[in-house]
Protein backbone atom coordinates (compact mmCIF):
# COMPACT_ATOMS: atom_id res chain seq x y z
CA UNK A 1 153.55 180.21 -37.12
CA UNK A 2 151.92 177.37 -34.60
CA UNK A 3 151.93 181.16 -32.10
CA UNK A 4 150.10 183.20 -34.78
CA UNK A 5 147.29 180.42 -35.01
CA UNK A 6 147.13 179.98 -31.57
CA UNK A 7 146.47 183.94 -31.11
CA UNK A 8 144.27 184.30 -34.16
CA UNK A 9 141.93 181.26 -32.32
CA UNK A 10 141.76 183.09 -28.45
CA UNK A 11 141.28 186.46 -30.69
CA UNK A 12 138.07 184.63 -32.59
CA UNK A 13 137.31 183.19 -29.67
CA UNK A 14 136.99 186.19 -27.36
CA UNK A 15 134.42 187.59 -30.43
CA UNK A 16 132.37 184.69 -30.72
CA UNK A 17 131.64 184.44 -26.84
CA UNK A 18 129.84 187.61 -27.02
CA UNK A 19 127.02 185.52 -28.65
CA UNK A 20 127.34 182.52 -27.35
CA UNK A 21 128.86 182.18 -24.05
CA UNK A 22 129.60 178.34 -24.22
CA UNK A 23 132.58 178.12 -26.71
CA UNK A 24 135.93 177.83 -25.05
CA UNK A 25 139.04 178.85 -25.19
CA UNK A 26 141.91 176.50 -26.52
CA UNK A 27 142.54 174.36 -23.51
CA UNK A 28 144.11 170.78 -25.23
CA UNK A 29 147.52 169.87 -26.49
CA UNK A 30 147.74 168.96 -29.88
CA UNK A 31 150.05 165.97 -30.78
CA UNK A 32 149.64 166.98 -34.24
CA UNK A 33 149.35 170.06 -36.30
CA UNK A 34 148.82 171.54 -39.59
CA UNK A 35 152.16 173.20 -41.40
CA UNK A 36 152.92 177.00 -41.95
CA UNK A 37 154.91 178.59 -44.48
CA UNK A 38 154.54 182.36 -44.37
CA UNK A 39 154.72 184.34 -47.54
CA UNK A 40 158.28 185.07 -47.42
CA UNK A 41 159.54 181.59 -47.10
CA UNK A 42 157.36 180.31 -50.00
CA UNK A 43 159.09 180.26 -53.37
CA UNK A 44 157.01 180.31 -56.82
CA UNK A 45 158.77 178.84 -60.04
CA UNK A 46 157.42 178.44 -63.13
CA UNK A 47 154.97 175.36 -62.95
CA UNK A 48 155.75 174.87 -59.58
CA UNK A 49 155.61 176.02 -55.89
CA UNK A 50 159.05 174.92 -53.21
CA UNK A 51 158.38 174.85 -49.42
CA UNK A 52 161.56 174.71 -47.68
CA UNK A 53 161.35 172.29 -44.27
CA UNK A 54 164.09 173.34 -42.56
CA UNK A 55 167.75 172.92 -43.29
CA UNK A 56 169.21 169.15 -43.65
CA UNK A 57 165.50 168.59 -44.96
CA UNK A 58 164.95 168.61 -48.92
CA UNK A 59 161.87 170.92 -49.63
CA UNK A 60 158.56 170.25 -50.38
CA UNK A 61 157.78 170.39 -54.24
CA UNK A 62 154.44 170.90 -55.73
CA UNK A 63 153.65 170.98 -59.59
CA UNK A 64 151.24 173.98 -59.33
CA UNK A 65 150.63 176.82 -61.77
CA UNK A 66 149.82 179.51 -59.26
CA UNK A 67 150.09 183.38 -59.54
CA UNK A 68 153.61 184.79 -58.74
CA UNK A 69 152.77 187.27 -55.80
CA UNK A 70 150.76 184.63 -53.01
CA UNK A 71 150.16 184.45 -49.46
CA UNK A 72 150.75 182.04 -46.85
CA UNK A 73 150.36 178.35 -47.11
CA UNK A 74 148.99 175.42 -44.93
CA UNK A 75 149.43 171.63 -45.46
CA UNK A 76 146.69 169.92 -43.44
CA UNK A 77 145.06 166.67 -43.41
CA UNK A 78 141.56 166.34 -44.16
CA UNK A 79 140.78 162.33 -44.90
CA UNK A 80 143.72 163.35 -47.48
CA UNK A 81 146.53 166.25 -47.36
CA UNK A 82 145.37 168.81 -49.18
CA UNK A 83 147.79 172.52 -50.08
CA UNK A 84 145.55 175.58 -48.74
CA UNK A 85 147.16 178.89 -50.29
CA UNK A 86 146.07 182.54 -49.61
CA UNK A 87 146.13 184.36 -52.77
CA UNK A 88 145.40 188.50 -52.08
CA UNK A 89 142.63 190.23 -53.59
CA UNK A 90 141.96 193.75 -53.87
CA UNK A 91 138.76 194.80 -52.72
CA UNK A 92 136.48 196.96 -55.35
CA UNK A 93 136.80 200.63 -54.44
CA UNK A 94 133.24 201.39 -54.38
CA UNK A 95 129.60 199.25 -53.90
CA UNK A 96 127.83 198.35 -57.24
CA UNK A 97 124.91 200.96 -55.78
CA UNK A 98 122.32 201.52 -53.47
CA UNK A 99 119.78 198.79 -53.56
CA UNK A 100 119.22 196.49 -50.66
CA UNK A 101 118.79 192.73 -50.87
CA UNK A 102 117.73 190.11 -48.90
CA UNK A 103 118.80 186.26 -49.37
CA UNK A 104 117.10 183.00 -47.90
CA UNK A 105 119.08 180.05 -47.76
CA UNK A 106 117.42 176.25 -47.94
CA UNK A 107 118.53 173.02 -48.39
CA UNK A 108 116.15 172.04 -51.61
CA UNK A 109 117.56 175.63 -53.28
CA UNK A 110 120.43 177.00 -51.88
CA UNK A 111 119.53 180.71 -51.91
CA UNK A 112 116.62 183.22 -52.89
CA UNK A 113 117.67 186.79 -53.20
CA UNK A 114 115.14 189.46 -54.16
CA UNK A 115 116.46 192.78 -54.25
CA UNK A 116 114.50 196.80 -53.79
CA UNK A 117 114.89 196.99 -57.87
CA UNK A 118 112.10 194.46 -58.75
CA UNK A 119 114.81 191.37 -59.58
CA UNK A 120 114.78 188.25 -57.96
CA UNK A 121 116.94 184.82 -58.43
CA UNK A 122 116.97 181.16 -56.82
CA UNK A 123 120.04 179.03 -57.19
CA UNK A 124 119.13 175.60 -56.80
CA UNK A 125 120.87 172.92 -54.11
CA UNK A 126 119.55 170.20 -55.72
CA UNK A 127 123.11 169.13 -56.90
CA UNK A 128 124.35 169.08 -53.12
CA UNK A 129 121.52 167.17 -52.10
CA UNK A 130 122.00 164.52 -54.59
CA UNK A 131 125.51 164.52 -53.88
CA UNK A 132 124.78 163.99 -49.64
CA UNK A 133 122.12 161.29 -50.62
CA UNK A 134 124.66 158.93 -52.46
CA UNK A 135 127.15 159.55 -49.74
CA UNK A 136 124.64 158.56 -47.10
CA UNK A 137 123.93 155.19 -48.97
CA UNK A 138 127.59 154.77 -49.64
CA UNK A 139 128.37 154.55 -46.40
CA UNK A 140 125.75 152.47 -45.07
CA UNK A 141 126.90 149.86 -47.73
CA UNK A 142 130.43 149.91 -46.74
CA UNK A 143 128.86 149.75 -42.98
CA UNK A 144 127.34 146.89 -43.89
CA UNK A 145 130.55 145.09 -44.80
CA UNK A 146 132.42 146.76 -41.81
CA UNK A 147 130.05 144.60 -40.10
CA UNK A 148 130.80 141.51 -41.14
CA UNK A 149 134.94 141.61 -40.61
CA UNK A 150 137.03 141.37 -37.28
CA UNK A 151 138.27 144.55 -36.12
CA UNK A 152 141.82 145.37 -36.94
CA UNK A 153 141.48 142.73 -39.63
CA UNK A 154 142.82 144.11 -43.41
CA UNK A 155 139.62 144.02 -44.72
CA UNK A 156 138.33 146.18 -42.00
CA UNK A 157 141.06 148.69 -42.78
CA UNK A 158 140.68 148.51 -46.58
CA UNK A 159 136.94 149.25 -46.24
CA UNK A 160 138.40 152.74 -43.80
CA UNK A 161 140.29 153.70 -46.43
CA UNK A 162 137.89 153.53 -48.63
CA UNK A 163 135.50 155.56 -46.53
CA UNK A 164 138.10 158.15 -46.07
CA UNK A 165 138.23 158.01 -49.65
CA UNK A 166 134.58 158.76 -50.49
CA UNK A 167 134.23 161.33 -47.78
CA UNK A 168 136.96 163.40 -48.78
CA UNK A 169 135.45 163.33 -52.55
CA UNK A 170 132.04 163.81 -51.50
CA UNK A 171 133.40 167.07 -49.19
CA UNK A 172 135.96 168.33 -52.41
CA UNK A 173 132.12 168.37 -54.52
CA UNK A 174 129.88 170.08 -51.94
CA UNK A 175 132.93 172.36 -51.53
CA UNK A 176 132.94 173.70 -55.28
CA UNK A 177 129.17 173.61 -56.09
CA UNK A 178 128.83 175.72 -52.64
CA UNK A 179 131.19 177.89 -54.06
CA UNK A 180 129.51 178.36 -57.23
CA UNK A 181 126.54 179.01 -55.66
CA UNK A 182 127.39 181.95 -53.61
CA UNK A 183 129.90 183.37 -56.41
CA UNK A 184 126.55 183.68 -58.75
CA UNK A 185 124.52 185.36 -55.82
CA UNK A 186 127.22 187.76 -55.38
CA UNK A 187 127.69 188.42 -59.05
CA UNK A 188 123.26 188.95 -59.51
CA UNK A 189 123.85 191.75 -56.66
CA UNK A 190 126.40 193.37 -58.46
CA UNK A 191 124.16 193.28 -61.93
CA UNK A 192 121.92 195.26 -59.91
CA UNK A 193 123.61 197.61 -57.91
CA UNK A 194 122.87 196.09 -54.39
CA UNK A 195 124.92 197.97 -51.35
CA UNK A 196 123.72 196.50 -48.82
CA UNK A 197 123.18 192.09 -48.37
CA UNK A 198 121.11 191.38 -45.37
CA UNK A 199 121.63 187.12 -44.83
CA UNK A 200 118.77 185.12 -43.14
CA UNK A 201 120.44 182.57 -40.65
CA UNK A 202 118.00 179.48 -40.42
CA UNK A 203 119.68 178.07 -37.19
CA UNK A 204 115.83 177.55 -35.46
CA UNK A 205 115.28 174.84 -38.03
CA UNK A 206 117.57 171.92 -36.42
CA UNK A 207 116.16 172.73 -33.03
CA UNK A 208 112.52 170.94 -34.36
CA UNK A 209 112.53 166.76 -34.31
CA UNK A 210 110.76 166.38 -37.34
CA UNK A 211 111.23 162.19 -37.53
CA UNK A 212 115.03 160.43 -38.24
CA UNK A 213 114.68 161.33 -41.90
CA UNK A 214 114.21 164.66 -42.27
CA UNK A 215 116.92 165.40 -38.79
CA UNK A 216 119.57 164.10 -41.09
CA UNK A 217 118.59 165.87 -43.84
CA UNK A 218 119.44 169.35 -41.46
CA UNK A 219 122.16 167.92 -39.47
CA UNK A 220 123.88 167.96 -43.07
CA UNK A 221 122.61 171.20 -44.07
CA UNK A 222 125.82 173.35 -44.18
CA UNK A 223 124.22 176.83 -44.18
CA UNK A 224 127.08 177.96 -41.53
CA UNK A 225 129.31 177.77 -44.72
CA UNK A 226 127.06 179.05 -47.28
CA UNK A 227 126.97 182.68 -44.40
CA UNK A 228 130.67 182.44 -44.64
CA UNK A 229 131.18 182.20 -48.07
CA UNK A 230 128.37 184.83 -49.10
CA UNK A 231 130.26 186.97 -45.89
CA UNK A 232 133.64 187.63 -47.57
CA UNK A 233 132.84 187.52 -51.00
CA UNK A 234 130.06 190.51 -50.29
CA UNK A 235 133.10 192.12 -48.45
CA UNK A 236 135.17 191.87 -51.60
CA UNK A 237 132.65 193.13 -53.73
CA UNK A 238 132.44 196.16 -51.23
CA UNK A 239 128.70 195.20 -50.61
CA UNK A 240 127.82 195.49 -46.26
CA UNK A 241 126.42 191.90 -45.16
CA UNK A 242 124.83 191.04 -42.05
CA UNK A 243 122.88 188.32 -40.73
CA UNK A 244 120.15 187.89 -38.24
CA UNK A 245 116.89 185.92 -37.52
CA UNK A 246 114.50 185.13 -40.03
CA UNK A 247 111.72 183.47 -37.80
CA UNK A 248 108.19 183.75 -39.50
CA UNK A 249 108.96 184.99 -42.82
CA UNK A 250 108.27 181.60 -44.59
CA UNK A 251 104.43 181.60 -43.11
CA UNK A 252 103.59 185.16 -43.88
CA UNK A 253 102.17 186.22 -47.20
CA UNK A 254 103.71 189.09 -48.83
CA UNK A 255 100.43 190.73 -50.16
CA UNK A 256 97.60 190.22 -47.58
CA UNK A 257 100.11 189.16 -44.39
CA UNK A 258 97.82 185.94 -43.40
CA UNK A 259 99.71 183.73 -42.23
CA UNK A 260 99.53 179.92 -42.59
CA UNK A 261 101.50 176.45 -42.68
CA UNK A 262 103.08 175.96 -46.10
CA UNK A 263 103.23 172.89 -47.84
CA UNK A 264 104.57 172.38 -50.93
CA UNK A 265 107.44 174.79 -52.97
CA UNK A 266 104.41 176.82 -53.89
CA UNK A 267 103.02 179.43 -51.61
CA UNK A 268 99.23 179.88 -52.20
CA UNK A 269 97.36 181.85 -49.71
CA UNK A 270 94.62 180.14 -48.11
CA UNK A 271 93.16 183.99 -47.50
CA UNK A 272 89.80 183.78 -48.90
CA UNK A 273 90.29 187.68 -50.05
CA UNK A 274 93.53 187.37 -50.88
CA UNK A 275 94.52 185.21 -54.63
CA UNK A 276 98.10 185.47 -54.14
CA UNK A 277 100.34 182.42 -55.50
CA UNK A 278 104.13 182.43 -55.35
CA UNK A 279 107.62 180.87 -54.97
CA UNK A 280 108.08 179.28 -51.35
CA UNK A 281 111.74 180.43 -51.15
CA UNK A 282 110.95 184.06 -52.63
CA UNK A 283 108.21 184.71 -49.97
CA UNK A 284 110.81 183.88 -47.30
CA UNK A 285 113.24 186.37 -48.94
CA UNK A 286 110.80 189.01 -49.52
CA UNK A 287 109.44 188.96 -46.13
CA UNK A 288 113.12 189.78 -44.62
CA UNK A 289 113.17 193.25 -45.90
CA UNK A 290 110.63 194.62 -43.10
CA UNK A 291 112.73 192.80 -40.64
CA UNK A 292 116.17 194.05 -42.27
CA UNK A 293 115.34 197.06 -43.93
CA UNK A 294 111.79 198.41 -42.18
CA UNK A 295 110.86 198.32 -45.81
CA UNK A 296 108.23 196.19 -47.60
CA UNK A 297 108.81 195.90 -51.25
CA UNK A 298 106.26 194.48 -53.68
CA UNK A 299 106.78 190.24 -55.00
CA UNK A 300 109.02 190.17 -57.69
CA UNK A 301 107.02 189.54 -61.59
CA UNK A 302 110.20 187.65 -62.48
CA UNK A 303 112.20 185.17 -61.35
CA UNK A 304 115.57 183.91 -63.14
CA UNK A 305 116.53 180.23 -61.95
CA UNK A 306 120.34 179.42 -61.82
CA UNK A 307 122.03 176.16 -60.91
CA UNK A 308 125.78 175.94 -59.09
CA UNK A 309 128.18 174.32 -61.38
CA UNK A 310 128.49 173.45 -65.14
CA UNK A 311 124.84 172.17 -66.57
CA UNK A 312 125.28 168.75 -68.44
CA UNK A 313 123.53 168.08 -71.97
CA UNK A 314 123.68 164.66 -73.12
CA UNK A 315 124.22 163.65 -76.65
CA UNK A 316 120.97 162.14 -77.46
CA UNK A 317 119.25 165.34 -76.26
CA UNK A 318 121.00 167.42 -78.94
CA UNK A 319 118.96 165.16 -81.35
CA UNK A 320 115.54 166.01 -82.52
CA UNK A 321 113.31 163.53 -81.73
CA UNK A 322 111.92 160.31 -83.86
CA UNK A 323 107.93 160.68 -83.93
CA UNK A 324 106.30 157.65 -85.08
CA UNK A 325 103.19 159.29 -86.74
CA UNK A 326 101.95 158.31 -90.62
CA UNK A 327 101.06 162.52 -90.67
CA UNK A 328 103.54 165.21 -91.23
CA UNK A 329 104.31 166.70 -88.09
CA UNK A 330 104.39 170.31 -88.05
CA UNK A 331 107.39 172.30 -85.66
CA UNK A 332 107.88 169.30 -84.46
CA UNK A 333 110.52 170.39 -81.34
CA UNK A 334 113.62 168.97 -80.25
CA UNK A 335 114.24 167.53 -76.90
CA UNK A 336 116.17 169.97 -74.87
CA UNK A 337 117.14 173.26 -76.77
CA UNK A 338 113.52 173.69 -78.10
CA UNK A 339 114.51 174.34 -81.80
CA UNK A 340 112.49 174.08 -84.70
């Protein structure tokens, strides 16, 4: 199994140096390495899954209710040791249609689609963001008391573990809302028939110093995964994906093509002539069709928002509000659902 990896890296490696002629090939020994069980030696029970380790060695027992027919499996350590198993999917047979879409990826909302049928949707990142920001400060606290102990000491290892700790949770999070992000895209292109996924790759953005602040902001901005994961679950879906540049479509407007510095997540077009007023993230998406499809499509009328992950609704928003008013109030509203 340690052969097959090896191979399957030169073999990735010999495709990604068409593009990029710095990566190397493997070239280091490895003292250490992850664990392979192919899907023949792996054994599925009923509640449970048995890797064998060899003979003399008792097997590896997990409590896991997984289907019966799986793949492969990995042990690796990642702050943690965590079980990766392959389970095979059938592709669908045919694409949902004909339509073409376009997504743009951000940090603030994870993606903007719009599609050639008129639809449009924007799942917000604002969950991963929050999630990076209390990481950030997490760590510079328990830098703080790093500081402050002798190397080696037990405190100073206590205060590792704990970082290892909070990293790992903070990467098992990201992980699953990124997840859920991309599965909804995927899922709004097969509402609407879309054959063909055409994903903007923002890589020019990290290449600008825009002050300490905002460069850790995109050094943490994982769209590398977000291309991945919107990659193979298009290919599952049987929708063609490819990616390219998507330089200049944030500054251009759709309707009048003036093009300007945007501030704000509201596009409005300084264009004396022009009265056009949209969604930041939609204008990017919109403006990739020329460059993806040589077609220019019209800005969508409306836009469904989505957020990755289950939405919260607190108890005391299921109550209707208490207003303190000596006349009747009339439909008065409650504070979240909006009912009567």
């Amino acid at each position: 199994m340690v052969c097959h990896q090896f191979l399957a890296n030169v073999d990735t490696t010999r495709e990604l140096r068409q593009t990029n002629r710095k990566i190397r090939y493997p070239y280091k020994d490895k003292t250490c390495y992850p664990l392979f069980w192919p899907a023949q030696a792996v054994s599925v029970e009923r509640g449970r899954i048995v890797l064998p380790m060899g003979r003399g060695r008792p097997s590896l027992v997990f409590k896991l209710d997984l289907p019966e027919h799986i793949g492969a499996c990995k042990l690796v350590w990642k702050e943690g040791y965590e079980l990766h198993v392959s389970v095979p999917v059938s592709p669908a047979e045919t694409a949902p249609g004909q339509a073409h879409a376009t997504v743009d990826l951000g940090e603030i909302h994870q993606a903007a689609i719009t599609t050639t049928t008129g639809a449009a949707l924007v799942v917000s990142g604002r969950g991963i963001r929050s999630l990076k920001r209390r990481h950030h400060m997490a760590l510079r606290h328990l830098a703080k008391k790093r500081k402050r102990c002798k190397p080696g000491s037990r405190r100073s290892r206590k205060l590792l573990a704990a970082r290892r700790r909070a990293s790992a949770r903070k990467r098992r999070q990201i992980r699953t809302l990124r997840h859920q992000g991309t599965r909804k895209v995927i899922a709004f292109c097969q509402a609407h028939g879309v054959g063909s996924l055409f994903i903007g790759n923002p890589d020019g953005v990290r290449k600008q110093n825009k002050g300490r602040h905002h460069n850790q902001r995109m050094a943490g901005w994982e769209y590398g995964q977000d291309i991945a994961y919107l990659s193979y679950k298009a290919k599952r879906a049987s929708i063609e994906s490819f990616t390219g540049s998507e330089r200049g479509t944030s500054r251009k407007s759709p309707a009048c093509g003036w093009k300007q510095r945007v501030k704000g997540r509201t596009w409005r077009c300084r264009n004396p002539e022009c009265p056009f007023e949209g969604h930041r993230d939609v204008v990017g998406s919109v403006n990739m069709h020329p460059l993806a499809f040589g077609t220019k499509i019209p800005f969508p009328a409306h836009i469904t928002y989505q957020r990755a992950g289950p939405v919260r609704v607190l108890a005391r928003d299921e109550q209707s509000r208490q207003v303190q008013s000596s006349q009747p109030v009339v439909g008065a509203r409650t504070r979240a659902t909006g009912r009567a």
